[in-house]
C-alpha atoms as a PDB file:
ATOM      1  CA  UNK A   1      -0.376  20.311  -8.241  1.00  0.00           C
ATOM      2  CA  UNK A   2      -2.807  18.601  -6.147  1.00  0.00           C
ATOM      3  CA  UNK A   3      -4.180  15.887  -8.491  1.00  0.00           C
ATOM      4  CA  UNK A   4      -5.647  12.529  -7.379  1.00  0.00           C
ATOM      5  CA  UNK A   5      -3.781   9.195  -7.125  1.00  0.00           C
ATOM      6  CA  UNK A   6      -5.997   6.526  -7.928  1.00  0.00           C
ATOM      7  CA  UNK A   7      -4.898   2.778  -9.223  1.00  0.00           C
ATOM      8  CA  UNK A   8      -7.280  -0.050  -9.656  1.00  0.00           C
ATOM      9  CA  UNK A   9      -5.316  -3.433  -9.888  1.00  0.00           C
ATOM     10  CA  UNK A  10      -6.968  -6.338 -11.812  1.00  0.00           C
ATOM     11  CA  UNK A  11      -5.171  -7.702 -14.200  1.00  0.00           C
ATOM     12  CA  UNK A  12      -1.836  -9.939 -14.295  1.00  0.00           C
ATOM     13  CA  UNK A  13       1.552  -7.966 -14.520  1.00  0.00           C
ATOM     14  CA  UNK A  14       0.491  -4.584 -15.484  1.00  0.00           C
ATOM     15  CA  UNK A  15       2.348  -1.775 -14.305  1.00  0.00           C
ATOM     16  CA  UNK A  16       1.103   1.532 -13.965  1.00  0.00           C
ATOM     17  CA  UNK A  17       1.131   5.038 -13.060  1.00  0.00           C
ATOM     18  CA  UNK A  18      -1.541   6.036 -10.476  1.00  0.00           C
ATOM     19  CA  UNK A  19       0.046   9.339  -9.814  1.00  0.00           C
ATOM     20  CA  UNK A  20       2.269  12.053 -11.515  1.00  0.00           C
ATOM     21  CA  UNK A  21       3.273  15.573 -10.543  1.00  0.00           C
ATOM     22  CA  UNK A  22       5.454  18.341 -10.659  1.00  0.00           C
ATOM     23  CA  UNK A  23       7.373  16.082  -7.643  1.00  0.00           C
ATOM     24  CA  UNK A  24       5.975  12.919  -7.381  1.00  0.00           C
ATOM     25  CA  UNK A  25       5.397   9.967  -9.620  1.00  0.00           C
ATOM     26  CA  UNK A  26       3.999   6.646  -7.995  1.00  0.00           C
ATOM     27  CA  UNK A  27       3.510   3.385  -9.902  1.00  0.00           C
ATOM     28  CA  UNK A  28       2.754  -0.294  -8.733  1.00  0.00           C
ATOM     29  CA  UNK A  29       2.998  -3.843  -9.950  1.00  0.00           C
ATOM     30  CA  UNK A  30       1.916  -7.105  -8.158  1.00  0.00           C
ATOM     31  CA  UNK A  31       4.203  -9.154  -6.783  1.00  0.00           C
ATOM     32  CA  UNK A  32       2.499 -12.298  -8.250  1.00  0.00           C
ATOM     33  CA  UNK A  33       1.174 -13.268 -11.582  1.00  0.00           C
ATOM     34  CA  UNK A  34      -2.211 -13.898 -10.136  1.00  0.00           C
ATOM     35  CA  UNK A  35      -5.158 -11.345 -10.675  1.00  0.00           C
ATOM     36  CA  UNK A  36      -6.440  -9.079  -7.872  1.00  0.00           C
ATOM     37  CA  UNK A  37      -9.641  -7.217  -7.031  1.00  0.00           C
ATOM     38  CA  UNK A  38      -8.024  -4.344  -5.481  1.00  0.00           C
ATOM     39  CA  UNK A  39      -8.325  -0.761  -5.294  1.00  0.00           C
ATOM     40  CA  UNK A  40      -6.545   2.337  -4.111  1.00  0.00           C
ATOM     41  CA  UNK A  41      -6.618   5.965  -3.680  1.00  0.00           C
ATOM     42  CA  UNK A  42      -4.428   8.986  -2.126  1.00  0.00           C
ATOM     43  CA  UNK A  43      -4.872  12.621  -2.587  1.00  0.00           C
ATOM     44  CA  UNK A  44      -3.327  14.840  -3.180  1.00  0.00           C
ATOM     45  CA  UNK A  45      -0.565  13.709  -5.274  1.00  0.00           C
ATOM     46  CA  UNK A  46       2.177  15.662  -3.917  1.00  0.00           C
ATOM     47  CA  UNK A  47       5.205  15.547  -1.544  1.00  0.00           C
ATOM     48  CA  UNK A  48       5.262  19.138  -1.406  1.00  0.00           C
ATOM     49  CA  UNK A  49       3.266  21.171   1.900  1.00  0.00           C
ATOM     50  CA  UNK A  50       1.431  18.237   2.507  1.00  0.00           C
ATOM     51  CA  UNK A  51       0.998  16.570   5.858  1.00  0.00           C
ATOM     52  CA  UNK A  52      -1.877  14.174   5.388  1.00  0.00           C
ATOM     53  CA  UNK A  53      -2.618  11.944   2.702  1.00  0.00           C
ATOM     54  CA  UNK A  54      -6.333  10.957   2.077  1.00  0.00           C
ATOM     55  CA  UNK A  55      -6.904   7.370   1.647  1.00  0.00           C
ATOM     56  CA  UNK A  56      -8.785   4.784   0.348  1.00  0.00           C
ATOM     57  CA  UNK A  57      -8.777   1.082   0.036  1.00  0.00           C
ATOM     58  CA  UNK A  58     -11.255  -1.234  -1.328  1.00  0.00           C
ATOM     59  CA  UNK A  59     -10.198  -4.822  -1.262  1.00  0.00           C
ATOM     60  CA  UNK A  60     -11.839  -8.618  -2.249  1.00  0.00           C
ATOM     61  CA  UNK A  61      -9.647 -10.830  -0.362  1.00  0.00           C
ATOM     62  CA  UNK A  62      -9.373 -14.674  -1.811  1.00  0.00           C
ATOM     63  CA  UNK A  63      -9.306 -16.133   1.940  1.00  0.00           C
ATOM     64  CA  UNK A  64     -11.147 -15.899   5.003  1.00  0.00           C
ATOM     65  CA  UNK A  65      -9.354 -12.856   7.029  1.00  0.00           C
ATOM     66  CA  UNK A  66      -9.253 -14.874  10.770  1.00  0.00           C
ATOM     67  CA  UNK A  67      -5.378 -13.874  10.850  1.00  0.00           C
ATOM     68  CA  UNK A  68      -3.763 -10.870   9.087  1.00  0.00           C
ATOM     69  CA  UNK A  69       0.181  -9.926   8.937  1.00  0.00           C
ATOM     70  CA  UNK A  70       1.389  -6.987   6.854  1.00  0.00           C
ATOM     71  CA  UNK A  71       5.070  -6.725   6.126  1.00  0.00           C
ATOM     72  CA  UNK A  72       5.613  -3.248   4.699  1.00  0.00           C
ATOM     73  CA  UNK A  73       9.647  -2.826   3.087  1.00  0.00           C
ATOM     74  CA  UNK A  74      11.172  -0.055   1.857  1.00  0.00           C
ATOM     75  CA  UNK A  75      14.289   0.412   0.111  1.00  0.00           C
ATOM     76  CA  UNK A  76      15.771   3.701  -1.117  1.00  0.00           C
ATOM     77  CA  UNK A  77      17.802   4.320  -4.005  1.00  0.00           C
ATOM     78  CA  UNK A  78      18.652   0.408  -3.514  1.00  0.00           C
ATOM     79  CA  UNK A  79      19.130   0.461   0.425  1.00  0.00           C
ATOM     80  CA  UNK A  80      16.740  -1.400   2.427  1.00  0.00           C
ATOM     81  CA  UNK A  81      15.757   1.285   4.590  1.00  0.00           C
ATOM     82  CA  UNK A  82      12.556   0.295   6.625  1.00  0.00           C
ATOM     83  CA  UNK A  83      11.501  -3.533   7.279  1.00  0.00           C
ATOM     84  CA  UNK A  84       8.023  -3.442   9.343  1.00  0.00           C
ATOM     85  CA  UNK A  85       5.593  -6.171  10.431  1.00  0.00           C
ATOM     86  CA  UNK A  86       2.343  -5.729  12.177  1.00  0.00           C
ATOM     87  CA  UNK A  87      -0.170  -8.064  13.046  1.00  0.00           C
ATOM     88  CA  UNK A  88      -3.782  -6.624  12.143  1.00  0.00           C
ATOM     89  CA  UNK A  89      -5.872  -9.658  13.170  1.00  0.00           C
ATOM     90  CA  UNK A  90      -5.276 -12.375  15.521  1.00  0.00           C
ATOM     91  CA  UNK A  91      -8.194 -13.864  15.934  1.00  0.00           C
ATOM     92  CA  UNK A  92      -8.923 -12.548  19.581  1.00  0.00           C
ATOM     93  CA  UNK A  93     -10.037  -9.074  20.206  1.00  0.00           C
ATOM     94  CA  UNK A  94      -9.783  -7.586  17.502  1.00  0.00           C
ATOM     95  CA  UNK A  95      -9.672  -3.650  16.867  1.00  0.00           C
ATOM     96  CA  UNK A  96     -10.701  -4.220  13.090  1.00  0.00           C
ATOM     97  CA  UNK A  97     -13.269  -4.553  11.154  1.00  0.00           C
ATOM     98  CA  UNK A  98     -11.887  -6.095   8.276  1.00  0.00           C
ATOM     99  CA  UNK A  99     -10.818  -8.860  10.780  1.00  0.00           C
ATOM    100  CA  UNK A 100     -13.152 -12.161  10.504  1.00  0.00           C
ATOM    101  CA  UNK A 101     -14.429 -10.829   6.849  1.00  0.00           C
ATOM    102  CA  UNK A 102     -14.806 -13.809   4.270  1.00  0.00           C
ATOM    103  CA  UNK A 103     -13.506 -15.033   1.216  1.00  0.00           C
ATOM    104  CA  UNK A 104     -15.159 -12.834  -1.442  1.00  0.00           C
ATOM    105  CA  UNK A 105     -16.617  -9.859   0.671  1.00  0.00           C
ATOM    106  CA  UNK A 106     -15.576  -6.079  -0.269  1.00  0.00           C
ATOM    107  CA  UNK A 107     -13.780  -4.583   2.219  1.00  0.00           C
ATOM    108  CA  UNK A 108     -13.842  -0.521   2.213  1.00  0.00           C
ATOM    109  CA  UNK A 109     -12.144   1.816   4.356  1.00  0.00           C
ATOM    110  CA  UNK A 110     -10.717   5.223   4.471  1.00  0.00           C
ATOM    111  CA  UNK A 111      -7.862   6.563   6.414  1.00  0.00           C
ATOM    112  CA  UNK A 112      -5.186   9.403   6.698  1.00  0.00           C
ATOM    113  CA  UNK A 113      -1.813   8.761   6.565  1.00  0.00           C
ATOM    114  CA  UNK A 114       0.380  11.321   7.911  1.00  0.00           C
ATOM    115  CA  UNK A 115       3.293  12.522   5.833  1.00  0.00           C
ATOM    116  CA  UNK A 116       4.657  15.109   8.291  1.00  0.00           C
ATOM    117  CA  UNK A 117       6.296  11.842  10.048  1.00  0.00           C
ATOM    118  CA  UNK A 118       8.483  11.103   7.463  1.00  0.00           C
ATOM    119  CA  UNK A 119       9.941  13.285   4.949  1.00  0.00           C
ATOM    120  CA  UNK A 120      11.377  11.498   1.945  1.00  0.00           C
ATOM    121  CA  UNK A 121      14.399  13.267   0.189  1.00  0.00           C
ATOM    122  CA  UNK A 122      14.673  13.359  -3.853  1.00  0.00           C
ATOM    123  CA  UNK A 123      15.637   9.871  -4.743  1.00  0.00           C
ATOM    124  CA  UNK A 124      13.450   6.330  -6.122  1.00  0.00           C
ATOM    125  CA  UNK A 125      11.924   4.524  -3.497  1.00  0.00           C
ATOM    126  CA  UNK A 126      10.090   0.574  -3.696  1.00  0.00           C
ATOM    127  CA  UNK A 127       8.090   0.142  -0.912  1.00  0.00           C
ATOM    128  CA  UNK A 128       6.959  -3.706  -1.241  1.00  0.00           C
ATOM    129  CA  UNK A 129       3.636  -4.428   0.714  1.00  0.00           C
ATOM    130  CA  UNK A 130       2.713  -8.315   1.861  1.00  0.00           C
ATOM    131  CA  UNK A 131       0.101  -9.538   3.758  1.00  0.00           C
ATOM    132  CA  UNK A 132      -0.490 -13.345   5.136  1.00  0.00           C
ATOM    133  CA  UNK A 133      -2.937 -15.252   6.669  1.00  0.00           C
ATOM    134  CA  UNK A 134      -0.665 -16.579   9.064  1.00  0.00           C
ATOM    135  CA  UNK A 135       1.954 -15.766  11.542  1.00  0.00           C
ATOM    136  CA  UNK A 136       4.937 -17.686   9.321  1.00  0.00           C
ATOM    137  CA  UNK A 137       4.642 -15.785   6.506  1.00  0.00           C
ATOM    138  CA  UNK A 138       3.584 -18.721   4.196  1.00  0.00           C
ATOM    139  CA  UNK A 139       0.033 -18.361   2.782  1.00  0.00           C
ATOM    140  CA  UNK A 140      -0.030 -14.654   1.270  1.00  0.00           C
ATOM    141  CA  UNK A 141      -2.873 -13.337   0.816  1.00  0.00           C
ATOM    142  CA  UNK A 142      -1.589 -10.050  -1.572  1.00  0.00           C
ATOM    143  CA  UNK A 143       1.358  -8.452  -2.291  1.00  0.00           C
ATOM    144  CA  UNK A 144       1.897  -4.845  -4.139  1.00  0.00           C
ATOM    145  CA  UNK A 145       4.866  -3.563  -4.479  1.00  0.00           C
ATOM    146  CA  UNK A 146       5.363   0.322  -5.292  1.00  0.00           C
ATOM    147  CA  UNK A 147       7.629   2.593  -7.323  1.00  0.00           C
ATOM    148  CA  UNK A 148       7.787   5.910  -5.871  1.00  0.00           C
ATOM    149  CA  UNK A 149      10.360   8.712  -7.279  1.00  0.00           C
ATOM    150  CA  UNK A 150      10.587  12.326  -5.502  1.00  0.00           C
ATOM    151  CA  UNK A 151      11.729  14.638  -7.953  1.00  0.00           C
ATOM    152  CA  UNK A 152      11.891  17.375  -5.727  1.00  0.00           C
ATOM    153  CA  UNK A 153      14.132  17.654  -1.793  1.00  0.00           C
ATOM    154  CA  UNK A 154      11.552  18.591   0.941  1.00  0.00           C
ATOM    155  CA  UNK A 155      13.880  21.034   2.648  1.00  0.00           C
END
């Protein structure tokens, strides 16, 4: 039941599954047709009794990171049902370290998301994540978007 979701995304148009359970099944596509040095990883791969997901990201960005927006989306069972923006670097202070990284360097971090905060009911959800280089939402710098399905209610 608790298996490991890991995805490494290189290649143009590929779709995948990173993770598949007894409850959960998570695959990903980018939104572009361009290649991406990107990587990925959550355990366990469950909806089930878990309240914090183990992550990590490792991630070759094609620009210079002096300004970084991430617009998460998520729709369920084809309803938008969360639109979120959030400004990671703005050039000034920032909390960050993957802030003022260059073109070409690997950024690596690890992180826990907590589930506990949300509980997702059976049902497909596409949670589309963009991130830009500036405030207008013109230059993107990546964009993955995700198929998740719960098989299985929470409650």
């Amino acid at each position: 039941m608790f298996g490991l979701v890991f995805f490494i995304l290189f290649t143009r148009g590929v779709r995948g599954f990173f993770c598949t359970s007894s409850d959960l099944e998570m695959s990903y596509t980018f939104c572009d047709s361009a290649a991406h040095d990107f990587m990925f990883n959550v355990t366990p791969c469950t909806m089930l009794n878990t309240s914090i997901w183990h992550a990590a990201l490792t991630w070759v960005p094609k620009s210079d990171i002096a300004f970084l927006k991430v617009v998460f989306t998520v729709w369920y069972d084809g309803a938008k049902a969360l639109h979120w923006k959030e400004i990671i670097c703005s050039g000034a202070d920032d909390e960050y370290y993957v802030c003022e990284m260059l073109k070409g360097e690997t950024i690596t971090t690890t992180f826990d998301i907590k589930g506990k905060r949300t509980i997702f009911p059976k049902g497909d959800y596409s949670v589309i994540i963009e991130a830009f280089s500036d405030d207008s939402e013109k230059n993107m710098v990546v964009c993955v978007n995700y198929t998740m399905i719960v098989k299985k209610d929470p409650f």
